[in-house]
N, C-alpha and C. Protein backbone atom coordinates (compact mmCIF):
# COMPACT_ATOMS: atom_id res chain seq x y z
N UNK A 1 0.84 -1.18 0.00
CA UNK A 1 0.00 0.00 0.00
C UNK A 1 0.88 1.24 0.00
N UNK A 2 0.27 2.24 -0.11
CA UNK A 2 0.84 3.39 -0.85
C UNK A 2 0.06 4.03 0.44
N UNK A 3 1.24 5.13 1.39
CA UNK A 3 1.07 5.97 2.76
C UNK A 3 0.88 7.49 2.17
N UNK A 4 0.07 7.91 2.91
CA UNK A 4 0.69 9.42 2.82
C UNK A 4 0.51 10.11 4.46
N UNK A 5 0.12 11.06 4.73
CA UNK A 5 0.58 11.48 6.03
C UNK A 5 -0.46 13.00 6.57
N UNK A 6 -0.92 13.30 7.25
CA UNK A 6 -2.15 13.85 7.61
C UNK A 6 -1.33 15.78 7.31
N UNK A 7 0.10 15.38 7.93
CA UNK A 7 0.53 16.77 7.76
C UNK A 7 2.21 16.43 7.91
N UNK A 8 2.89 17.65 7.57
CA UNK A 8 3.93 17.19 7.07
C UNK A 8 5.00 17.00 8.40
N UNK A 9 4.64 17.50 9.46
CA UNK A 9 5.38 17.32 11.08
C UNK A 9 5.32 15.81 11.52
N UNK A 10 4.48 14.81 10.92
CA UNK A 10 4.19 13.83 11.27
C UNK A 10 4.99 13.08 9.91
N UNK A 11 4.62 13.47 8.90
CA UNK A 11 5.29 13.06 7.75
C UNK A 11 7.13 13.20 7.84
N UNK A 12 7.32 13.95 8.55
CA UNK A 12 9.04 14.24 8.69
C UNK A 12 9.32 12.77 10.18
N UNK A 13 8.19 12.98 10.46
CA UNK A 13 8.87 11.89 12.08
C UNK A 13 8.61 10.68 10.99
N UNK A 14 8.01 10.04 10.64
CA UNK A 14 7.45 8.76 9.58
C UNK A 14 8.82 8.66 8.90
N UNK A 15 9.15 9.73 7.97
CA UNK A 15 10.51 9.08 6.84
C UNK A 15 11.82 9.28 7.41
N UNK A 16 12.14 10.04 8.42
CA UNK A 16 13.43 9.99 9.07
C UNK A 16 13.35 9.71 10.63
N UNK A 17 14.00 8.31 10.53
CA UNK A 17 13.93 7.52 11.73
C UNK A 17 14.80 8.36 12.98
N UNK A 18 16.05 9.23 12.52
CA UNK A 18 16.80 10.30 13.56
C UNK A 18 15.76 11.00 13.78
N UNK A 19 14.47 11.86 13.38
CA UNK A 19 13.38 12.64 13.57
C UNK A 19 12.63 11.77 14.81
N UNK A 20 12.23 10.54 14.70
CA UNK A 20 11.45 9.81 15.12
C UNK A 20 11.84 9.66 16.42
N UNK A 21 13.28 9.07 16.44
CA UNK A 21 13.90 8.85 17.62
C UNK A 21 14.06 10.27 18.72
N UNK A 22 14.52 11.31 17.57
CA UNK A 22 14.55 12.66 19.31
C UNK A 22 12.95 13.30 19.22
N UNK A 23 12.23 12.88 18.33
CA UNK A 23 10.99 12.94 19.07
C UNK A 23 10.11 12.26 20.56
N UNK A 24 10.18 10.60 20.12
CA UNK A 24 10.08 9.58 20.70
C UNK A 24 10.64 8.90 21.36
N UNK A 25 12.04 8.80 21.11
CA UNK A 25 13.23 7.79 21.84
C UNK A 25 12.78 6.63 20.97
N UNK A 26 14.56 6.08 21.32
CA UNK A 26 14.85 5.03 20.27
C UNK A 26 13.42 3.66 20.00
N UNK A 27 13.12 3.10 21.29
CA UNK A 27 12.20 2.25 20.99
C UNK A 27 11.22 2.40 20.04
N UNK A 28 10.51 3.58 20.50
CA UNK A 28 9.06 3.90 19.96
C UNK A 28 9.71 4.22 18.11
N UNK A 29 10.87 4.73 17.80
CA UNK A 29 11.28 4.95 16.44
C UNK A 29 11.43 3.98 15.93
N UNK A 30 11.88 3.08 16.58
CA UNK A 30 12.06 1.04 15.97
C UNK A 30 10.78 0.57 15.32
N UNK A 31 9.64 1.30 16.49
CA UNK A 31 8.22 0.56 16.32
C UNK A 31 7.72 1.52 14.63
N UNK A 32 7.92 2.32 15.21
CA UNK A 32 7.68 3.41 14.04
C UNK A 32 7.98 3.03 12.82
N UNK A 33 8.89 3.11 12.44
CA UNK A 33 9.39 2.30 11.11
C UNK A 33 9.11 0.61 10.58
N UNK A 34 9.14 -0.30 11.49
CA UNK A 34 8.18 -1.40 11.51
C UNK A 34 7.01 -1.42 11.41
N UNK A 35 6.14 -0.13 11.94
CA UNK A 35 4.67 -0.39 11.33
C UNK A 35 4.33 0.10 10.03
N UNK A 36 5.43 0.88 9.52
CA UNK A 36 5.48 1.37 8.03
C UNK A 36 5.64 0.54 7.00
N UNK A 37 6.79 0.07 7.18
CA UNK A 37 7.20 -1.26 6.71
C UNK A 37 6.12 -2.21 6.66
N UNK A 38 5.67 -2.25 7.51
CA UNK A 38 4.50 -3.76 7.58
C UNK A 38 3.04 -3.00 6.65
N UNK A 39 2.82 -1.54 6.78
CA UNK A 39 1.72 -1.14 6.37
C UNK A 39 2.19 -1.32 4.51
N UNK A 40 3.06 -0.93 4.24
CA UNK A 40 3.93 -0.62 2.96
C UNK A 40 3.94 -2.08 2.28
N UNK A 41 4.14 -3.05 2.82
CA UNK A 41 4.39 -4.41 2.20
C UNK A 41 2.58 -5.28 2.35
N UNK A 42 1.84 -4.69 3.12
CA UNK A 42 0.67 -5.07 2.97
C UNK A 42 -0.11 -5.16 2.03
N UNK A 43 -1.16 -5.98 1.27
CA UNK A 43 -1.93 -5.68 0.32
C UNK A 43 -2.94 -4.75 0.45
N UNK A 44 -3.68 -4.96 1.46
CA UNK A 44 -5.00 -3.83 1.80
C UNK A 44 -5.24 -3.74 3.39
N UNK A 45 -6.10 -3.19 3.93
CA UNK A 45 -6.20 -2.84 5.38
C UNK A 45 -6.91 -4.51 5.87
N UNK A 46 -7.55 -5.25 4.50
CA UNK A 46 -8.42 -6.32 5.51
C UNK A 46 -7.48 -7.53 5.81
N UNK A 47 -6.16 -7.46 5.05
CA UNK A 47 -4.90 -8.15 5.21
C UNK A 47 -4.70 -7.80 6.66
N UNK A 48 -4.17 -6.91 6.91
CA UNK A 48 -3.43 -6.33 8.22
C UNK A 48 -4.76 -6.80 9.45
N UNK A 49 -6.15 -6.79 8.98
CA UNK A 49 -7.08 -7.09 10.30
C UNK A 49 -6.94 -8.66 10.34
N UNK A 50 -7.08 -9.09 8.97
CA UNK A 50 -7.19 -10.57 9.21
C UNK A 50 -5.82 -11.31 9.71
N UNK A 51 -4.45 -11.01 9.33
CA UNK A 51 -3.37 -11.46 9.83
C UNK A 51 -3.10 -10.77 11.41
N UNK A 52 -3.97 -10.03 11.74
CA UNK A 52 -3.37 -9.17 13.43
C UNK A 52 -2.31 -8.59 13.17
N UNK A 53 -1.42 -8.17 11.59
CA UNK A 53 -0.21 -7.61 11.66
C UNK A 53 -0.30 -6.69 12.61
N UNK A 54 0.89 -6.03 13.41
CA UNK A 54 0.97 -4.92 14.50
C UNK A 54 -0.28 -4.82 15.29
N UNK A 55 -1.08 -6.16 15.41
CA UNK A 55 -2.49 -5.67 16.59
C UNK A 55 -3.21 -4.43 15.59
N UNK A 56 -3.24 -4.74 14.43
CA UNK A 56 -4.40 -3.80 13.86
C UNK A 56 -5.50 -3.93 14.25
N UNK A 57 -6.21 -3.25 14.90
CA UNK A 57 -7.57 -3.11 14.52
C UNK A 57 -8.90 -2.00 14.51
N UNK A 58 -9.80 -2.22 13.90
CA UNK A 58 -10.96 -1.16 14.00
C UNK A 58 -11.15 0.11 14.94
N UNK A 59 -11.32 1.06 14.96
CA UNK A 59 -11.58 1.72 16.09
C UNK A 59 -13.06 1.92 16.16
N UNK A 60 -13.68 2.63 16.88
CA UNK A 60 -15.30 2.52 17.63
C UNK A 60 -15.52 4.20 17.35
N UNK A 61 -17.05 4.22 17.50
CA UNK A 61 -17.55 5.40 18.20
C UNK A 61 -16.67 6.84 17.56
N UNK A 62 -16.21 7.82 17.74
CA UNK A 62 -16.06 9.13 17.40
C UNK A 62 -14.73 8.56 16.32
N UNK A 63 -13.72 7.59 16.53
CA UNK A 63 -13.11 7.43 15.57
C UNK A 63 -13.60 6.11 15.14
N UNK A 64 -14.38 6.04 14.19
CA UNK A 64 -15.18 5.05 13.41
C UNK A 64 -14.38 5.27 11.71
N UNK A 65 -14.04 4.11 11.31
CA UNK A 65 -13.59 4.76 10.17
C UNK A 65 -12.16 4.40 10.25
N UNK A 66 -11.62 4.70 10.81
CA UNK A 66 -9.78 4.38 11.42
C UNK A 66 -9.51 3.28 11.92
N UNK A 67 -8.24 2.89 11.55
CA UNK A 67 -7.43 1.90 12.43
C UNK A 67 -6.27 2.00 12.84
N UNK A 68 -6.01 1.24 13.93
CA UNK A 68 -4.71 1.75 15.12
C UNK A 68 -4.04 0.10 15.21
N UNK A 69 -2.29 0.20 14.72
CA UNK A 69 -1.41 -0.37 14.99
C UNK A 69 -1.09 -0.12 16.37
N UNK A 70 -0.53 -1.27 17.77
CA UNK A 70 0.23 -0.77 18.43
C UNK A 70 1.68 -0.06 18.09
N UNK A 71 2.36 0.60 19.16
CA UNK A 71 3.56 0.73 19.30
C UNK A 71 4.09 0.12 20.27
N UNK A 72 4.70 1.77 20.94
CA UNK A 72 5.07 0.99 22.28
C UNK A 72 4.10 1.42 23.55
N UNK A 73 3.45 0.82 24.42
CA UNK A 73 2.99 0.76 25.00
C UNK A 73 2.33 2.21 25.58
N UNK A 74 1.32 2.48 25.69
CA UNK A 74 0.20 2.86 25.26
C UNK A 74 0.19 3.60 24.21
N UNK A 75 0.80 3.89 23.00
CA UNK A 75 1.05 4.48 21.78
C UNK A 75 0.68 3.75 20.74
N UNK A 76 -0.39 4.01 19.97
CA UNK A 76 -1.05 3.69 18.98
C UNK A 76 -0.52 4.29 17.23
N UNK A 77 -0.33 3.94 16.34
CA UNK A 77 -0.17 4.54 14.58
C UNK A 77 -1.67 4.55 14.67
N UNK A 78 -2.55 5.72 14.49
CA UNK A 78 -4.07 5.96 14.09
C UNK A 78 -3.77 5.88 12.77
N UNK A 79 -4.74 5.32 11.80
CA UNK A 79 -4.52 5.30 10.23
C UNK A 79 -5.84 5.13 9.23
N UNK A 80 -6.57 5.54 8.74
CA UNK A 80 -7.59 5.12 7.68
C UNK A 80 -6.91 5.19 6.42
N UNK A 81 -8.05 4.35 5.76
CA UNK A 81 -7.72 4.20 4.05
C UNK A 81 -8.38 5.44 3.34
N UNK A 82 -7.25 5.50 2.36
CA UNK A 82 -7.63 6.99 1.82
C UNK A 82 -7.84 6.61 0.23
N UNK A 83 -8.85 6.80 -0.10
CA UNK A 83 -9.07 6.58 -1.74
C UNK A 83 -9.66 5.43 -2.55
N UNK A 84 -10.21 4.92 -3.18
CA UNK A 84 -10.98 4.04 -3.72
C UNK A 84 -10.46 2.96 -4.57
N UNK A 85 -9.29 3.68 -5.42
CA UNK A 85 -9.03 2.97 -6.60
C UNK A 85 -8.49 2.35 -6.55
N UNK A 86 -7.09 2.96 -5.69
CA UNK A 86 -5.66 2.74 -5.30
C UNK A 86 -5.90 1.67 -3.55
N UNK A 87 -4.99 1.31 -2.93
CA UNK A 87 -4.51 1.08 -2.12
C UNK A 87 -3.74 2.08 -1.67
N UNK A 88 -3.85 2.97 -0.73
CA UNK A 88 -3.94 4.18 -0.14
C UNK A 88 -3.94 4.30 1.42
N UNK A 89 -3.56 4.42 2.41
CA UNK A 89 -3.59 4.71 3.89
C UNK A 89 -2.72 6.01 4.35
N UNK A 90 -3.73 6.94 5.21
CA UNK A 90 -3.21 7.75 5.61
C UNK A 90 -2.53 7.92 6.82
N UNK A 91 -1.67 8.33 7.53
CA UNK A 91 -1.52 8.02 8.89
C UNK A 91 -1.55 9.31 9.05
N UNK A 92 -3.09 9.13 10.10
CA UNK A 92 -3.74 10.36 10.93
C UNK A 92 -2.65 11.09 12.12
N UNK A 93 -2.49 9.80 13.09
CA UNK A 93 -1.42 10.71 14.41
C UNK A 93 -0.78 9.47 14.98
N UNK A 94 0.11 9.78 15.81
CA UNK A 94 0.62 8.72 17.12
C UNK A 94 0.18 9.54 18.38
N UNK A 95 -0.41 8.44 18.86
CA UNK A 95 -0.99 9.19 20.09
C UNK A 95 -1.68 7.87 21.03
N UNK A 96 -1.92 8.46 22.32
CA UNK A 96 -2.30 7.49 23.35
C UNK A 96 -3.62 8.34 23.71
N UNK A 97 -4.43 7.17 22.90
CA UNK A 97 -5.99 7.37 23.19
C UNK A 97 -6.62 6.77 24.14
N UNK A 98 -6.13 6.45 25.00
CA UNK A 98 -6.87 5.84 26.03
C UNK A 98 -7.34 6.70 27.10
């Protein structure tokens, strides 16, 4: 699948893993780039639900519509599919929605 990125502050932590890391620290930048990787080599979003890649799954209620990879612990990749034609996913935020 083919990523793009909600805005470009999030898009700079996503393609440079040194960004990621003095944002996040090293772990959470490991995870970071592994869920890219795994989203990137995926065929479609119902791949990633049906295999559990990265604990994908559905979200509920006000974010209906989205799905959330873990990271590292309580840190979620928020992500929906963006576009019809293509194979397309956007990654909305990293964030701890709980």
């Amino acid at each position: 699948m083919d990523i793009t990125y909600k805005n470009r502050k999030l898009e700079r932590v996503c393609r440079d893993s040194r960004v990621a890391e003095k944002t996040y620290g090293r772990m959470m930048a490991f995870k970071i780039m592994q869920r890219l990787e795994e989203l990137s080599a995926a065929d479609s979003v119902d791949m990633l639900l049906r295999f559990h890649i990265g604990r994908c799954h559905a979200l509920t209620q006000n974010r209906r519509g989205q799905y959330a990879m873990d990271l590292v612990h309580p840190y979620r990749m928020i992500f929906e599919e963006y576009g019809d034609v293509f194979k397309v996913v956007m990654i909305m935020e990293i964030v701890d929605y709980h």
